[in-house]
Protein backbone atom coordinates (compact mmCIF):
# COMPACT_ATOMS: atom_id res chain seq x y z
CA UNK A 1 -22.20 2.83 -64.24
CA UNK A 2 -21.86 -1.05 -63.80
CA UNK A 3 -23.59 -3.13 -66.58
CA UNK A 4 -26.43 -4.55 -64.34
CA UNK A 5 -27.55 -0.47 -63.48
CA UNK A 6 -27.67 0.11 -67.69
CA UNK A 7 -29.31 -2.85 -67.92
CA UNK A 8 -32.11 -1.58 -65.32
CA UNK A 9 -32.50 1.74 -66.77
CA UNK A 10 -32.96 0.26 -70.52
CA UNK A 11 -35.61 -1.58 -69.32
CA UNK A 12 -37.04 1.31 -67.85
CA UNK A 13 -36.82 3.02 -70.73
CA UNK A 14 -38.25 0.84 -72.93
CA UNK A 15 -41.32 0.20 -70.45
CA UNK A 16 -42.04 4.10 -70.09
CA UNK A 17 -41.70 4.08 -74.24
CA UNK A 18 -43.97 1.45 -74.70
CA UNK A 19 -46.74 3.08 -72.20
CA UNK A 20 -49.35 3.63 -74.74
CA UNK A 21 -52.36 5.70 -72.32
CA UNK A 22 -50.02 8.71 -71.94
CA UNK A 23 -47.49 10.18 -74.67
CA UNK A 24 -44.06 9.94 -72.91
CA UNK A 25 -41.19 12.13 -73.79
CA UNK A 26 -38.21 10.74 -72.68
CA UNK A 27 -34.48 10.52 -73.71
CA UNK A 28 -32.39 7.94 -72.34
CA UNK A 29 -29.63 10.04 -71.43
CA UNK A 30 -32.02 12.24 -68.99
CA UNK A 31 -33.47 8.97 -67.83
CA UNK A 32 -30.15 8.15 -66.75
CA UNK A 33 -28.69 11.22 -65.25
CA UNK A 34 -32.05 10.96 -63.07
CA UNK A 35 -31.45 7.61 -61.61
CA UNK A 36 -27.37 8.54 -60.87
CA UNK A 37 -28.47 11.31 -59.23
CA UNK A 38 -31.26 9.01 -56.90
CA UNK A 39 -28.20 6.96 -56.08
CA UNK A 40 -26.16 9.60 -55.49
CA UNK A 41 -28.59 10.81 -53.05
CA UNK A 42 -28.36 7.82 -50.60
């Protein structure tokens, strides 16, 4: 993964953490194997 993709998913990451109306549960490492496999896809 180059550094500007981890870069994009920690900021997703912290944004869906910090989402205070709904309790998230998310791990990073889930988070990330999702958006490898949406580029994958294309």
């Amino acid at each position: 993964m180059t550094q500007k993709s981890e870069l994009l998913v920690d900021l997703i990451f912290k944004k869906l953490k910090n989402y205070n109306k709904k309790k998230i549960f998310l791990e990073k490492e889930n988070l990330n194997k999702f958006i490898l496999s949406l580029f994958k896809e294309n």
